[in-house]
C-alpha atoms as a PDB file:
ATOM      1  CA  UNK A   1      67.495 -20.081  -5.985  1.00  0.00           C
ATOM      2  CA  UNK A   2      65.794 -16.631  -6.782  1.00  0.00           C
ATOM      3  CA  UNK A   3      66.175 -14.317  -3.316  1.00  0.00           C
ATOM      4  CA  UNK A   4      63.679 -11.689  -2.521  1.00  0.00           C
ATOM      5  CA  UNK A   5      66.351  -8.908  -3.217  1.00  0.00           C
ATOM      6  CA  UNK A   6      66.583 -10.413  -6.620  1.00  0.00           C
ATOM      7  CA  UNK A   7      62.984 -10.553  -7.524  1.00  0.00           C
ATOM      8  CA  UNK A   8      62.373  -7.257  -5.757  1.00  0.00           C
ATOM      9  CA  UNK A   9      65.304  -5.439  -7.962  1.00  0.00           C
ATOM     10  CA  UNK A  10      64.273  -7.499 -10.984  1.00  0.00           C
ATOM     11  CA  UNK A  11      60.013  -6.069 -10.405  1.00  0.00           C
ATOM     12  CA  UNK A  12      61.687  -2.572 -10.292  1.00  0.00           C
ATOM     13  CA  UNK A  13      63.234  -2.531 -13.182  1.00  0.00           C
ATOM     14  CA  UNK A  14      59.304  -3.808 -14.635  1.00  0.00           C
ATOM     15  CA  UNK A  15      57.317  -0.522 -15.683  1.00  0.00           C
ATOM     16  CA  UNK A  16      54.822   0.297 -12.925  1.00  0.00           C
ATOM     17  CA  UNK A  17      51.581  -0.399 -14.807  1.00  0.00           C
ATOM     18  CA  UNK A  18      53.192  -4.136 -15.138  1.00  0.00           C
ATOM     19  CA  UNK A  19      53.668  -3.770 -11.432  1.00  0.00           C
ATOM     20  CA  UNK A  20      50.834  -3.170 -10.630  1.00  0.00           C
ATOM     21  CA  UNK A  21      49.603  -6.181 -12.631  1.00  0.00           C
ATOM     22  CA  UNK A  22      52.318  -8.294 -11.422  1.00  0.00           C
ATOM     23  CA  UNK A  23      50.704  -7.199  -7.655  1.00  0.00           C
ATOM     24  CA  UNK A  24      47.599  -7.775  -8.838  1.00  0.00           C
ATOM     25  CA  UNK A  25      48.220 -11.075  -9.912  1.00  0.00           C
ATOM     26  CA  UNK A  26      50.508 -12.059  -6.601  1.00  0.00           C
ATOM     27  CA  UNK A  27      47.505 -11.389  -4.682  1.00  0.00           C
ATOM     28  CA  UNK A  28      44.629 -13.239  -6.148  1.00  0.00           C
ATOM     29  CA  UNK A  29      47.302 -16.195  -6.653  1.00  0.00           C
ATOM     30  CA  UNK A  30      47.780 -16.168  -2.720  1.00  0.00           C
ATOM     31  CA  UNK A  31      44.467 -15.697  -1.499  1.00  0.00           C
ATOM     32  CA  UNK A  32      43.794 -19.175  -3.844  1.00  0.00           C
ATOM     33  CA  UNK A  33      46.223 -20.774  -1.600  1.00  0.00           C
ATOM     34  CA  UNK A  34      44.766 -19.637   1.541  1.00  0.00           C
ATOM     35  CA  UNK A  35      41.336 -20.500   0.666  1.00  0.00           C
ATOM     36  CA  UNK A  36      42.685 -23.688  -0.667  1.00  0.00           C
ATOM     37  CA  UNK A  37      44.251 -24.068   2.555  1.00  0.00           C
ATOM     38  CA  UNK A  38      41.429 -23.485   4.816  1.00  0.00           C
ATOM     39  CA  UNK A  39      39.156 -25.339   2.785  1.00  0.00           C
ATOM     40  CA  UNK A  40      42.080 -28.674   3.493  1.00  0.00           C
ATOM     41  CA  UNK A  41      41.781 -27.990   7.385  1.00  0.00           C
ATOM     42  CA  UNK A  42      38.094 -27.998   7.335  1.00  0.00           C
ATOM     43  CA  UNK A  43      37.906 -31.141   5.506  1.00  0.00           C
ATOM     44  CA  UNK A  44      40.433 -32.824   8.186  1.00  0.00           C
ATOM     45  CA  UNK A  45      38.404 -31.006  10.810  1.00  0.00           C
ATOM     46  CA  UNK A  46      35.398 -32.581   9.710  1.00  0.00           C
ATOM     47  CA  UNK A  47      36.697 -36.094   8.994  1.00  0.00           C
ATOM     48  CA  UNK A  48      38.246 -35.781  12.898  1.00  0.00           C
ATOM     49  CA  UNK A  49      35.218 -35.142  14.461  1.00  0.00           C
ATOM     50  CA  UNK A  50      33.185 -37.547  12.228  1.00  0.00           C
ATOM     51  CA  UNK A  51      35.910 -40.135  13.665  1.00  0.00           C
ATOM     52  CA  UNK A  52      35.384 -38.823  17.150  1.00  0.00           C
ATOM     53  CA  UNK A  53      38.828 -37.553  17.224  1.00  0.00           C
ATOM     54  CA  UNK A  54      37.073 -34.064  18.755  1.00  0.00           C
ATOM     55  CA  UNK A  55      35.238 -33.261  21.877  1.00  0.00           C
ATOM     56  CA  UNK A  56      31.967 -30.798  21.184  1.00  0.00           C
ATOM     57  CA  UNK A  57      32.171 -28.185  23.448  1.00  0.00           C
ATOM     58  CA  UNK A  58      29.651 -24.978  24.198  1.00  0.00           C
ATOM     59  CA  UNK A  59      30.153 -21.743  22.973  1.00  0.00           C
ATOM     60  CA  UNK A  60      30.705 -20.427  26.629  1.00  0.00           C
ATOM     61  CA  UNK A  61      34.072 -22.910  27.112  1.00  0.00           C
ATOM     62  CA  UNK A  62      35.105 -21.914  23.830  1.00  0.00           C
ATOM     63  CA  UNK A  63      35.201 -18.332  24.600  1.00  0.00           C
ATOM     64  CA  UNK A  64      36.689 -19.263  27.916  1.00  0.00           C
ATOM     65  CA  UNK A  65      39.410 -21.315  26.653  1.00  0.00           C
ATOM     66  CA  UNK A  66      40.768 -18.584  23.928  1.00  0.00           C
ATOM     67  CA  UNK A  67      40.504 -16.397  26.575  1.00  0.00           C
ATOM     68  CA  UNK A  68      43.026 -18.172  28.859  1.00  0.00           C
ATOM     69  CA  UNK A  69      44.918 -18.948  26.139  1.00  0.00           C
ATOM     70  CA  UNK A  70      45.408 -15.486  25.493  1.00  0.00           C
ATOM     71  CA  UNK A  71      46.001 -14.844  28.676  1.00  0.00           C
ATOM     72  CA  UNK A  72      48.919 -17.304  28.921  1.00  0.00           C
ATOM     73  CA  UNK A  73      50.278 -15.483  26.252  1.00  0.00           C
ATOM     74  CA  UNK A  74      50.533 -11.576  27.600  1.00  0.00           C
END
């Protein structure tokens, strides 16, 4: 198993314009995933509500309920 002290002392020894790349590369590679990701939610979101699984709800109950919620957690 590769730790992060590893890879991090085995990217510095890299020269930094293959750094750079190797950064570059890291972060298009994770935003994929996320968008991947989000785009896998949604289409369990959707197939939830399409089985009734989820309760519409107005914009005003919404903002009400993330505001508790936040409030719950100060």
């Amino acid at each position: 198993m590769v730790t992060l002290d590893y890879a991090i002392n085995t990217i510095e020894q890299l020269p930094i314009t293959d750094q750079e790349i190797l950064i570059d590369i890291v972060y298009h590679r994770l935003t994929e995933k996320r968008r991947k990701e989000i785009a896998e939610d949604a289409k369990k979101s959707i197939a939830d509500f399409h089985a009734g699984k989820l309760k519409t709800q107005s914009v005003e109950d919404i903002i009400l309920e993330l505001r508790t919620t936040l409030n719950e957690k100060a």
